[in-house]
Protein backbone atom coordinates (compact mmCIF):
# COMPACT_ATOMS: atom_id res chain seq x y z
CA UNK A 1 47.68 79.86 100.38
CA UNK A 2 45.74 78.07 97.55
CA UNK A 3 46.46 74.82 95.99
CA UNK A 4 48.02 76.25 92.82
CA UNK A 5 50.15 77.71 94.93
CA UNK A 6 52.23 74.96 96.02
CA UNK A 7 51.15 73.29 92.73
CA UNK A 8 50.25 74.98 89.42
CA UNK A 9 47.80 73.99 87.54
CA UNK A 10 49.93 72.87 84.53
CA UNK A 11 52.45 70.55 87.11
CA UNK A 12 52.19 67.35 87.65
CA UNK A 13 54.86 67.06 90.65
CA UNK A 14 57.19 68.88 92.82
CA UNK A 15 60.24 67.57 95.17
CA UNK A 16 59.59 68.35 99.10
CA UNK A 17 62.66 67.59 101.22
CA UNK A 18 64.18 65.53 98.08
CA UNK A 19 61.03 63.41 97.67
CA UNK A 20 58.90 63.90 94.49
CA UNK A 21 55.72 63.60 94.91
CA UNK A 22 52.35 63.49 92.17
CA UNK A 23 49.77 65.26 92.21
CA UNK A 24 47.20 63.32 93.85
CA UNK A 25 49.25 61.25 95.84
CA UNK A 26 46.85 62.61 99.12
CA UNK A 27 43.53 61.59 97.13
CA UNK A 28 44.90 58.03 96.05
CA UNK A 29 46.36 57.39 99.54
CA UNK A 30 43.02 58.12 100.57
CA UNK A 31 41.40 55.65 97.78
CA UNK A 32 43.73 52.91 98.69
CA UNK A 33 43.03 53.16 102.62
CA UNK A 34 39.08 52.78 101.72
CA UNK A 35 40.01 49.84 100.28
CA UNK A 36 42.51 48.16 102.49
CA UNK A 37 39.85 48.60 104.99
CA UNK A 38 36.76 47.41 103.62
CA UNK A 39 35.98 43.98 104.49
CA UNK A 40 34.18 43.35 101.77
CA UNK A 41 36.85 44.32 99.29
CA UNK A 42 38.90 41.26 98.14
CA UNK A 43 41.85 40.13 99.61
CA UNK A 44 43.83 40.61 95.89
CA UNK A 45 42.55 44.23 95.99
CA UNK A 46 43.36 44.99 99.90
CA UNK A 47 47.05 43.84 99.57
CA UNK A 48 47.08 45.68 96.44
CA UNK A 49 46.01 48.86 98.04
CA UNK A 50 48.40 48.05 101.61
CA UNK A 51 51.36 48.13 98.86
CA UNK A 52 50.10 51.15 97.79
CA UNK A 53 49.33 53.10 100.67
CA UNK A 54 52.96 51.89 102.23
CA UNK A 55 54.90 53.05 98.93
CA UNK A 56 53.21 56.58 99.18
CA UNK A 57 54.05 57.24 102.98
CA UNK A 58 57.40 58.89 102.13
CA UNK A 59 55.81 61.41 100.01
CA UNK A 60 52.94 62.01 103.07
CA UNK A 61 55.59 62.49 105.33
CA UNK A 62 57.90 65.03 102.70
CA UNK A 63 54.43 67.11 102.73
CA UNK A 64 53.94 66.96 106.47
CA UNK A 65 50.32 65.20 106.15
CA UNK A 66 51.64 62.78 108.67
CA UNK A 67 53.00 65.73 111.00
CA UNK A 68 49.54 67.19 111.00
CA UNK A 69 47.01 64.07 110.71
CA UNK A 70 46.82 61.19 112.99
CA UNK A 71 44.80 58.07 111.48
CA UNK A 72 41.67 57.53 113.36
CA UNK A 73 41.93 53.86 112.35
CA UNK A 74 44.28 52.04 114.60
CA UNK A 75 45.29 49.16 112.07
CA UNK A 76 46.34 52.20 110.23
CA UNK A 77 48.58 53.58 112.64
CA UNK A 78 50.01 50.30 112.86
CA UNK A 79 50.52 49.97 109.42
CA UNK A 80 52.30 53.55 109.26
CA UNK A 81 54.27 52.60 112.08
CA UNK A 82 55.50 49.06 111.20
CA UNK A 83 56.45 50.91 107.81
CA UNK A 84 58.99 53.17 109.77
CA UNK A 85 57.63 56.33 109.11
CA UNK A 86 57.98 58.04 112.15
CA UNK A 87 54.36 60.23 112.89
């Protein structure tokens, strides 16, 4: 299977088990946990990207990233897990 497979080119979203989710929702979850874990990135910008990261765990889960992946980071985890999305 290829990506534009799952996602054409010319969409922007698609619904997975009633959740919609965007079209780069993986890559920005991604941006935002760089962030959130950098110590050198400002307090303003870490909650910032927590918010983030915790709004765009149902849409992980709808995919299955969080069925497949298990954060090597273990304030991550915690995060995830405090957020009630089961892993």
């Amino acid at each position: 299977m290829r990506a534009e497979d799952v996602l054409a080119d010319d969409t922007n979203e698609a619904t997975f088990d009633g959740v919609t989710v965007r079209k780069g929702t993986v890559g920005a979850f991604l941006a935002n946990v760089r962030v959130w874990s950098d110590s050198t990135a400002s307090k303003d910008d870490q909650l910032l990207a927590e918010r983030e990261i915790i709004q765009s765990l149902p849409a992980l889960k709808a995919i299955g990233l969080l069925d497949v992946f298990e954060p090597k980071d273990f304030r991550l985890r915690e995060l995830i897990a405090k957020a009630g999305v089961p892993q």
